[in-house]
Protein backbone atom coordinates (compact mmCIF):
# COMPACT_ATOMS: atom_id res chain seq x y z
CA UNK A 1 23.25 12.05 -17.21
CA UNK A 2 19.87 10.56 -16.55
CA UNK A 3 19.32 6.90 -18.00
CA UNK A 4 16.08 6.72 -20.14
CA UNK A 5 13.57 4.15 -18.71
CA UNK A 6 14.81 1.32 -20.97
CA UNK A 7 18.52 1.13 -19.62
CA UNK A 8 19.00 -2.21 -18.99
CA UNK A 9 20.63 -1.41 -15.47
CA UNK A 10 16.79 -0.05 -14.50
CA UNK A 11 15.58 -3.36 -15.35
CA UNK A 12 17.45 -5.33 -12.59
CA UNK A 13 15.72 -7.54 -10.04
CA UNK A 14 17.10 -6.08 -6.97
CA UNK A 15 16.28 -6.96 -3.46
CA UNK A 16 14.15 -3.96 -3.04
CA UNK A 17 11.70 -4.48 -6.17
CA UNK A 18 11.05 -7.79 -4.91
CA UNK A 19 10.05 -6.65 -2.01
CA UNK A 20 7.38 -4.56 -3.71
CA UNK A 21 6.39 -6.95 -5.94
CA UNK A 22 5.81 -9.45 -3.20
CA UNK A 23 3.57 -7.10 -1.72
CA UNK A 24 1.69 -6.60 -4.75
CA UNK A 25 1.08 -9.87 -5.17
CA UNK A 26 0.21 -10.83 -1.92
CA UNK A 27 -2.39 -8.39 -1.98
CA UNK A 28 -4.32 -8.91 -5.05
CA UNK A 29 -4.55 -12.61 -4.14
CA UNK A 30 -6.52 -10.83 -1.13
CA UNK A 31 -8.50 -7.63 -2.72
CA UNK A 32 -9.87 -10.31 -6.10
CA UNK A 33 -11.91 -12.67 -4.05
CA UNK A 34 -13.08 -9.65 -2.17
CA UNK A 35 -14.03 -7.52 -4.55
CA UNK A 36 -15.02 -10.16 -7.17
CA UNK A 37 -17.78 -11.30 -4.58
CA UNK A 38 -19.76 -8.66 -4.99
CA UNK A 39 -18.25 -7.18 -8.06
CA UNK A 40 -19.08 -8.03 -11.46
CA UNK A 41 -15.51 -6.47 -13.07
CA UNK A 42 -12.40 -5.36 -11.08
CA UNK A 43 -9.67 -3.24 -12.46
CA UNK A 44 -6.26 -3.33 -12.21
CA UNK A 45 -4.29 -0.63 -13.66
CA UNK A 46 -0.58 -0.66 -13.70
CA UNK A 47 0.25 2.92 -14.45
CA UNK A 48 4.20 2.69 -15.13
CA UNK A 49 4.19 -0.97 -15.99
CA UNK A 50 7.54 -1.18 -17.83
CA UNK A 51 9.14 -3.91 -19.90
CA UNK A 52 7.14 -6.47 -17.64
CA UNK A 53 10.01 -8.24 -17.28
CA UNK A 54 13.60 -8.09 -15.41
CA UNK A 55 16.82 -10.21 -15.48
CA UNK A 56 17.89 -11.12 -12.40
CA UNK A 57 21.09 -13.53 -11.59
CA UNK A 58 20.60 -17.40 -10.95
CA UNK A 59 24.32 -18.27 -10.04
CA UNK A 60 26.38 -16.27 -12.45
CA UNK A 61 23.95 -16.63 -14.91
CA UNK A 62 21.12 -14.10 -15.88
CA UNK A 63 17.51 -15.57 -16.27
CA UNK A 64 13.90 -13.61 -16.96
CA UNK A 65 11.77 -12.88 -14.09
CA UNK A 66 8.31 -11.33 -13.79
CA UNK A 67 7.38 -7.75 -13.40
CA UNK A 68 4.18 -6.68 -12.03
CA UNK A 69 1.71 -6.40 -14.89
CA UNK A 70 2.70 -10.75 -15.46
CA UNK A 71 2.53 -11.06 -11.64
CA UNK A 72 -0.71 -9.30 -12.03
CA UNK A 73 -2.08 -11.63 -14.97
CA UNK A 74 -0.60 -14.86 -13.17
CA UNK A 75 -2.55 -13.91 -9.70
CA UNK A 76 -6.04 -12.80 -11.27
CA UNK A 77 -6.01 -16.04 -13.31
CA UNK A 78 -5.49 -18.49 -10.23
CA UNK A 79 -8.34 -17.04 -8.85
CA UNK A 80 -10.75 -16.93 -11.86
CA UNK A 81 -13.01 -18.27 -9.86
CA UNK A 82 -13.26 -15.03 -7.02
CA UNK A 83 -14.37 -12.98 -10.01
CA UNK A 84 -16.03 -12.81 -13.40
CA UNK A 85 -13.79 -10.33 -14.87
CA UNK A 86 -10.91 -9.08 -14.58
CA UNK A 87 -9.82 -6.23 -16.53
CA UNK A 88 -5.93 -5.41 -16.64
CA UNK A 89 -4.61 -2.04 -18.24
CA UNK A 90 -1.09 -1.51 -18.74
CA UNK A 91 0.21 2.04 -19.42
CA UNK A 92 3.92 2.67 -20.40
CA UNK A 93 5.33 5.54 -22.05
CA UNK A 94 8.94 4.27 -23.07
CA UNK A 95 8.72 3.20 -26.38
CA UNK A 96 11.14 0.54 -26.05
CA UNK A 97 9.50 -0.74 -22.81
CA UNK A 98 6.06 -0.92 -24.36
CA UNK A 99 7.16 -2.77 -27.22
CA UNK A 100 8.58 -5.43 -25.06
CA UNK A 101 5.94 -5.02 -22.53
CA UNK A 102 3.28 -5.83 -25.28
CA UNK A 103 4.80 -8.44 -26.77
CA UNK A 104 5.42 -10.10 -23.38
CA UNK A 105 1.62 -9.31 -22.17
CA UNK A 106 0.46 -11.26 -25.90
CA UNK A 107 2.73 -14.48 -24.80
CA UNK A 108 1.49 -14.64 -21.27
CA UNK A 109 -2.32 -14.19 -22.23
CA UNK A 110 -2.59 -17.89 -23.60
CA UNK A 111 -2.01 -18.94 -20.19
CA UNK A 112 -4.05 -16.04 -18.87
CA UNK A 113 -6.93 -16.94 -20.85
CA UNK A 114 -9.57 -15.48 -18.62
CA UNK A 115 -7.83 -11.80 -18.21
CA UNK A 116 -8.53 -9.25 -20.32
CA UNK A 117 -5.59 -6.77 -20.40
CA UNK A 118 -4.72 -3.72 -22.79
CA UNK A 119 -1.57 -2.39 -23.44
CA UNK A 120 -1.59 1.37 -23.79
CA UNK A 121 1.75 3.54 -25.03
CA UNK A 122 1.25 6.60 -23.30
CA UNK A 123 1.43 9.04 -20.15
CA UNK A 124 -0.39 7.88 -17.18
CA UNK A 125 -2.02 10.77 -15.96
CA UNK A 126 -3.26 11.67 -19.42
CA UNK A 127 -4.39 8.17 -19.81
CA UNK A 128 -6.05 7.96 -17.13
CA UNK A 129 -7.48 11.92 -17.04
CA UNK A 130 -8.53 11.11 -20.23
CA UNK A 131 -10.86 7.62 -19.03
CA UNK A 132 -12.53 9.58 -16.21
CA UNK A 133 -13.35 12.64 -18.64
CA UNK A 134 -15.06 9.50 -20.90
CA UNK A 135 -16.74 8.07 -17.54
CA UNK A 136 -17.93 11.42 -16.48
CA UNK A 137 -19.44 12.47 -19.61
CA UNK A 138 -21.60 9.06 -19.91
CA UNK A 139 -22.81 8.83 -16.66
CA UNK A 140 -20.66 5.75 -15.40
CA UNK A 141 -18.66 4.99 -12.33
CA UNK A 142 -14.54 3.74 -12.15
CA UNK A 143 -15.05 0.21 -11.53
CA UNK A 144 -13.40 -1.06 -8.53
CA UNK A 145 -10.09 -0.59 -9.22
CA UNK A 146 -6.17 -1.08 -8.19
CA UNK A 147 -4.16 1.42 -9.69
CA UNK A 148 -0.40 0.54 -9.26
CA UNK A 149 1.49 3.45 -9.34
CA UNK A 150 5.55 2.65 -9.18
CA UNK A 151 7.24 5.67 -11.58
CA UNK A 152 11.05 5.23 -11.21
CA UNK A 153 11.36 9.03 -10.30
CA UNK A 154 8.84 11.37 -8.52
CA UNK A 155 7.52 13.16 -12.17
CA UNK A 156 4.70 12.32 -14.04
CA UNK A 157 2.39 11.47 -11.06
CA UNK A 158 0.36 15.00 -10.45
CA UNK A 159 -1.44 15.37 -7.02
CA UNK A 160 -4.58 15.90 -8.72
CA UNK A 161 -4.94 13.09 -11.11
CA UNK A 162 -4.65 10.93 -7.38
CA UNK A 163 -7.37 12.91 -6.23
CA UNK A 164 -9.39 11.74 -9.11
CA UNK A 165 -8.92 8.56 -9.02
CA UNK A 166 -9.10 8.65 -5.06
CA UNK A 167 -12.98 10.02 -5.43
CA UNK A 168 -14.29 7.01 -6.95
CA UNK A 169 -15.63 4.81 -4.01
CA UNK A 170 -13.83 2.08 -4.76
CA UNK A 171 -10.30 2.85 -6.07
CA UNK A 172 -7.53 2.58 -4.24
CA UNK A 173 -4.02 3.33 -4.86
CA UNK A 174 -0.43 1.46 -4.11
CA UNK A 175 2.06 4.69 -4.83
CA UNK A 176 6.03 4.02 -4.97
CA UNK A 177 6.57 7.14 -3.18
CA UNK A 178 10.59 8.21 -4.15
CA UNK A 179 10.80 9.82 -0.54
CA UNK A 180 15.13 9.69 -1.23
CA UNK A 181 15.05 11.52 -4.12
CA UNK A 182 12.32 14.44 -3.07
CA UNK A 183 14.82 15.05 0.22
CA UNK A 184 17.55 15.35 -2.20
CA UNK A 185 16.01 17.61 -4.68
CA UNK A 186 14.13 19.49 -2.64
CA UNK A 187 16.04 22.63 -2.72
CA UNK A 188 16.81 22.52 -6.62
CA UNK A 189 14.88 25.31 -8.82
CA UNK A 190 14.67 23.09 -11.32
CA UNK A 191 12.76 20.43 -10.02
CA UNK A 192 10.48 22.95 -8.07
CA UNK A 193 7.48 23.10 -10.28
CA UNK A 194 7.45 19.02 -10.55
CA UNK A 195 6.89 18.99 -6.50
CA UNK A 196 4.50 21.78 -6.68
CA UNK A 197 2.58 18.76 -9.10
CA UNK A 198 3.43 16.32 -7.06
CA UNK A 199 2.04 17.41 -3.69
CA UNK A 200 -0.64 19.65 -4.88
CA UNK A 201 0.42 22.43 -2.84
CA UNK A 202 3.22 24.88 -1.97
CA UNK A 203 4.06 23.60 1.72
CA UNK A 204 6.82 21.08 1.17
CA UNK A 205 9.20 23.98 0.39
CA UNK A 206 9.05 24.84 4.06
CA UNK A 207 10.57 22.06 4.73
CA UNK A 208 13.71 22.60 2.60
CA UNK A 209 15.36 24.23 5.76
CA UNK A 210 14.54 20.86 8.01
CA UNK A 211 17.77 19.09 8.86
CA UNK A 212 17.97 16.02 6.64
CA UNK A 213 17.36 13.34 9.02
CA UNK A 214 14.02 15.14 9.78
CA UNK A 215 13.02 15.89 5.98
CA UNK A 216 12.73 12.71 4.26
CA UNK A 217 10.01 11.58 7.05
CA UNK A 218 8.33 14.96 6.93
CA UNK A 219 7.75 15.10 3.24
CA UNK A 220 5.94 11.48 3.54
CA UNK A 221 3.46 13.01 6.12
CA UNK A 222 2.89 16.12 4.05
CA UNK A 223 1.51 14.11 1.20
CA UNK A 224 -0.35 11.59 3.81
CA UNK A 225 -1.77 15.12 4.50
CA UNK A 226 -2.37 16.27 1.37
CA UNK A 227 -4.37 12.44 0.62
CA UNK A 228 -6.88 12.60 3.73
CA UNK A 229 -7.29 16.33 3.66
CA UNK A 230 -7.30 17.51 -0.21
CA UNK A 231 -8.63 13.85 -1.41
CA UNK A 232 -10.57 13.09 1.68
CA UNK A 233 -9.04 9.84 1.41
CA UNK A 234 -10.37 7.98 4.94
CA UNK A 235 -6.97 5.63 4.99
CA UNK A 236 -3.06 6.12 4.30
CA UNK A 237 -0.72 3.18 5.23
CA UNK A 238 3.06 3.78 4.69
CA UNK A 239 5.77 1.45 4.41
CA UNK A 240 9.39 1.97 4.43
CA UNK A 241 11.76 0.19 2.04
CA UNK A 242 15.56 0.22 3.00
CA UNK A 243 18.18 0.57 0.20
CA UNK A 244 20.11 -2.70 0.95
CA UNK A 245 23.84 -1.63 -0.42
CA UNK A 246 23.22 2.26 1.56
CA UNK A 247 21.31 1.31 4.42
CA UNK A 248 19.06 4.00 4.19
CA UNK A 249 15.08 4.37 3.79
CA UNK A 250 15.38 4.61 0.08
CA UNK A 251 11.13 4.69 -0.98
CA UNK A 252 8.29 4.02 0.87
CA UNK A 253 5.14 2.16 -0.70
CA UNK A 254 2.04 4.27 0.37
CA UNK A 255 -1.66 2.50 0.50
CA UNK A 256 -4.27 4.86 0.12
CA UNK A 257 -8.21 3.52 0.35
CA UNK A 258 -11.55 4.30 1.44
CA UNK A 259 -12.41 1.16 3.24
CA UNK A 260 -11.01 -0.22 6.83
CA UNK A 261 -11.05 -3.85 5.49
CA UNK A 262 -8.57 -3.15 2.56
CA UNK A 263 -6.47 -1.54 4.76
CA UNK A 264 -6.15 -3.98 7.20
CA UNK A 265 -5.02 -6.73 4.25
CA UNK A 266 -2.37 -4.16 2.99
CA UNK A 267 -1.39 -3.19 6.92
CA UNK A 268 -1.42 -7.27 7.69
CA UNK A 269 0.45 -8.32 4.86
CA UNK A 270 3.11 -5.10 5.04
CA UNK A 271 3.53 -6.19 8.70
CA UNK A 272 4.92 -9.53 7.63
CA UNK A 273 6.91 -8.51 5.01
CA UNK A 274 9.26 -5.81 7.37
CA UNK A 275 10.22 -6.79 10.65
CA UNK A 276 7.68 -6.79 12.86
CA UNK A 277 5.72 -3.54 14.00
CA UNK A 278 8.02 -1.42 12.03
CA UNK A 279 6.59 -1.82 8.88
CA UNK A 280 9.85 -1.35 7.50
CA UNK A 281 12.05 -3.89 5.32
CA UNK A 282 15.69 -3.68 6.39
CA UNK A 283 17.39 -5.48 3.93
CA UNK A 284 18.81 -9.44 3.93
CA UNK A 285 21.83 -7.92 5.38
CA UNK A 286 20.23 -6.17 8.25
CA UNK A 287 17.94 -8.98 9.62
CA UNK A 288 19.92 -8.31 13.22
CA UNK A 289 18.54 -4.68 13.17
CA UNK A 290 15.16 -5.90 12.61
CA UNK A 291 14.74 -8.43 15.43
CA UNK A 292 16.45 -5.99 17.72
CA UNK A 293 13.28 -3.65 16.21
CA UNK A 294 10.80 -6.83 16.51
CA UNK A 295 11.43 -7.24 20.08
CA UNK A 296 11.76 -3.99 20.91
CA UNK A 297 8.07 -2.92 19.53
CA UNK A 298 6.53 -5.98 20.87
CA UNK A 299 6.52 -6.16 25.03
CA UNK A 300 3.96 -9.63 24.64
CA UNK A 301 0.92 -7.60 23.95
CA UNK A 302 1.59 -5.32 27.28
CA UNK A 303 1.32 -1.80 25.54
CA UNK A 304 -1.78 -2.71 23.28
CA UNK A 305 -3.98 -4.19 26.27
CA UNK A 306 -3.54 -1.46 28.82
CA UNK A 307 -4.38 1.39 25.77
CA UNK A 308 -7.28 -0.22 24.92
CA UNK A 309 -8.78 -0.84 28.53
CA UNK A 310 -7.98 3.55 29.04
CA UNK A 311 -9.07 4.57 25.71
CA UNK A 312 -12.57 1.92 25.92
CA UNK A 313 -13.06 1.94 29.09
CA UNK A 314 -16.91 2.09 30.46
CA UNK A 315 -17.91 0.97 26.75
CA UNK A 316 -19.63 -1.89 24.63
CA UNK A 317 -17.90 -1.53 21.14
CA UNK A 318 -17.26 -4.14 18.84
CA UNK A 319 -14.69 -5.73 17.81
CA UNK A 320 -13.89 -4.11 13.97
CA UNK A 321 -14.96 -0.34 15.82
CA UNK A 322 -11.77 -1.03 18.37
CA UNK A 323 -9.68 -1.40 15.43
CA UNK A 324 -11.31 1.62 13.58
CA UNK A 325 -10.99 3.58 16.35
CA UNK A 326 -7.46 3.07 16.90
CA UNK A 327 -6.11 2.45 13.30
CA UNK A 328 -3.52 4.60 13.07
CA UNK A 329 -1.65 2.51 16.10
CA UNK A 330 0.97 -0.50 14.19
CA UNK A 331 -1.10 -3.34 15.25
CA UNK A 332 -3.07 -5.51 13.49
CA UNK A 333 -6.33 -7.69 13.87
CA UNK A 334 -4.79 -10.76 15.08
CA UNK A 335 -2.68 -8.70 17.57
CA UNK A 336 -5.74 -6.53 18.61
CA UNK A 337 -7.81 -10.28 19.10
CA UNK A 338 -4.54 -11.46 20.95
CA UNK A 339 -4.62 -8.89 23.02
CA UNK A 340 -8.44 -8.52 23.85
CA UNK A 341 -8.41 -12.44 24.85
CA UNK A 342 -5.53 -11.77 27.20
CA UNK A 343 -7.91 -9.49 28.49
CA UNK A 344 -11.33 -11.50 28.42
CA UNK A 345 -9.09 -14.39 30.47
CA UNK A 346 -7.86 -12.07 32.91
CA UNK A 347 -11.84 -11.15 33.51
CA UNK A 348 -11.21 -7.18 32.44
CA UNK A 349 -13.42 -7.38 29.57
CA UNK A 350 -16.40 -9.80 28.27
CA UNK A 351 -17.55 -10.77 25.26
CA UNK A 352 -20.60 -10.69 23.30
CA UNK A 353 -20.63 -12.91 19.86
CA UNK A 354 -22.15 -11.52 17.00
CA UNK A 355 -20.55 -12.63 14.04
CA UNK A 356 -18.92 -15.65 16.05
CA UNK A 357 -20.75 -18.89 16.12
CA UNK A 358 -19.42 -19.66 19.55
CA UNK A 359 -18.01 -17.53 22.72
CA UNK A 360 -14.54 -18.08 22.52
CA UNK A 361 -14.50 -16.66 18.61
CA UNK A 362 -13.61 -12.75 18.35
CA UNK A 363 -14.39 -10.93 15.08
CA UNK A 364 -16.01 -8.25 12.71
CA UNK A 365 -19.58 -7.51 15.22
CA UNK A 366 -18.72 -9.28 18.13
CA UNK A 367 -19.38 -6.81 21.14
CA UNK A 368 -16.35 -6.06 23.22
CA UNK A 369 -17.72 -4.92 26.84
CA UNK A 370 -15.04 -2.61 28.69
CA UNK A 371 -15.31 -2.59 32.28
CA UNK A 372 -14.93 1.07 34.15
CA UNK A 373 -11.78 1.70 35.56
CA UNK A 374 -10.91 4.32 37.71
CA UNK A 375 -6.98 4.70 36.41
CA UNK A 376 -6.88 7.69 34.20
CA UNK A 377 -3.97 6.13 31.82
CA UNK A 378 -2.10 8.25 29.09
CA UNK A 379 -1.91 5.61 25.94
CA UNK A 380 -0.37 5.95 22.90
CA UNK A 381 -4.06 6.52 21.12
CA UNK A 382 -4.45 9.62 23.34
CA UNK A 383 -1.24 11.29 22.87
């Protein structure tokens, strides 16, 4: 028997969740002051946003901590000065949840004085259909907006309501993707016609005959897919969250955006929240298996230097193109910088400052000049 959304046992700060709210929050403290400077009003929409609270044990005892739409409050009100308004909209269709999420929202706004949320008791994607219909027929753009989208199954979250969202300029979305649960229900007729919403398309059921190792990964790139292809979104970042009692990938947290700046925050902060490289987070029990991963993926910079001397070579790029370039790749800036002043030392590539202020510096327009190399090298970018 399923549990409705208001079982207390759903509501349960477990090591996973706090994972993903960690994330969250590390990230809006990053996308405000970004967006707010040149941004009259950002948006935050939590699109599943629950009781706002969970109880969570404090030896033997149980205490209150925050979900995301308080996180969300706490965060955009520390940095009241990054924007001039911030706009929060909570959506929750549980009655039971919204009534407590409300009433919590109401308490925390007299220390949130300078947030403006709403609490709405409803379905997201109608909500939220319903706002861009509104938009549309006045003539206005989405604000630049987070939606947080975390449902605790894989319904209620249609393909195409992402694909709205995902063609206004400056949304972005953070999806709890349940990639578990899809490999498990994959092959029941009952659930069929909620993945056919889900994905937007037919093809996942050719992968019901994958093995089940393969399948879980598989259905995560199919909807990657389906978000740069159908939704022409420019940049999908994954990350895998392990179920700490099964040891097993249990969700992964997808990133989707249109700009290469917001996703190198999310990819930079995901990177230190998982072990590094794999952009995976094993679990407090498993923090052997991810330094075995951590050095494993690392080899001191080795890998990353010798792609980008085959893949550049004979060029004058700059610094934020190399990364553009080559984004798909599991590094990040200050590994790409790292690496490219490794190389600048050992006299294989010079420098031209742009954005710097001096000629050691190495960021955003800064010229990177490749020398030509004979070596023909198959890297990692090229297959």
């Amino acid at each position: 028997m399923t549990l409705p959304d208001s079982a207390p046992d759903k509501w349960i700060m477990r090591e996973h969740t706090k994972v993903k709210l960690e994330l969250l929050e590390k990230y809006l403290r990053g996308w405000i002051p970004i967006l707010g400077k040149w941004h009259k009003r950002v948006l935050y929409v939590d699109g599943f946003a629950g009781r706002g609270q969970y109880s969570e044990e404090d030896g033997g005892s149980a205490k209150i901590t925050d979900g995301s739409p308080i996180r969300a409050m706490r965060v955009a009100q520390s940095l009241k000065q990054s924007v001039r308004e911030f706009v929060a909209i909570f959506i929750e269709r549980n009655m039971d949840n919204y009534v407590n999420l409300q009433k919590t929202v109401v308490e925390e706004q007299s220390r949130c004085p300078d947030v403006k949320p709403t609490v709405i008791h409803g379905e997201f994607a109608k909500e939220i259909g319903t706002t861009l219909d509104d938009l549309e027929k006045q003539g206005q753009s989405l604000a630049p907006a987070f939606f947080f989208v975390d449902p605790f199954g894989f319904g209620g979250v249609p393909f195409e309501i992402i694909k709205r969202i995902m063609s206004n300029r400056y949304a972005e979305v953070f999806l709890t993707f349940m990639s578990r649960d899809l490999n498990r229900f994959i092959s029941s007729p009952s659930h069929a016609s909620t993945l056919d919403e889900l994905f937007g398309t037919l093809q996942w059921r050719a992968l019901a005959s994958l093995p089940d190792e393969r399948r879980q990964e598989r259905l995560v790139e199919l909807y990657g897919r389906q978000l740069t292809k159908e939704a022409e979104v420019q940049y999908v970042w994954p990350f895998r969250v392990s179920h700490t009692e099964y040891r097993h990938v249990f969700y992964h947290l997808l990133h989707a955006s249109n700009h290469f700046k917001a996703l190198m925050l999310m990819k930079t902060i995901m990177h230190g929240q998982g072990a590094a490289g794999t952009f995976t987070y094993f679990g407090p029990e498993e923090v052997t298996l991810g330094k075995d991963q951590t050095r494993l993926l690392s080899s001191e910079l080795a890998e990353l230097k010798e792609a980008l001397l085959a893949k550049f070579k004979g060029n004058e790029i700059s610094f934020e193109d190399v990364m553009k370039q080559t984004w798909e790749t599991r590094y990040i800036e200050k590994e790409y910088r790292a690496a490219l002043k490794q190389l600048r030392a050992e006299g294989r590539v010079k420098t031209r400052p742009v954005s710097s202020k001096t000629e050691e510096g190495l960021k955003d327009d800064d010229i990177i000049i490749f020398s030509l190399d004979p070596s023909d090298l198959r890297t990692a970018f090229d297959g």
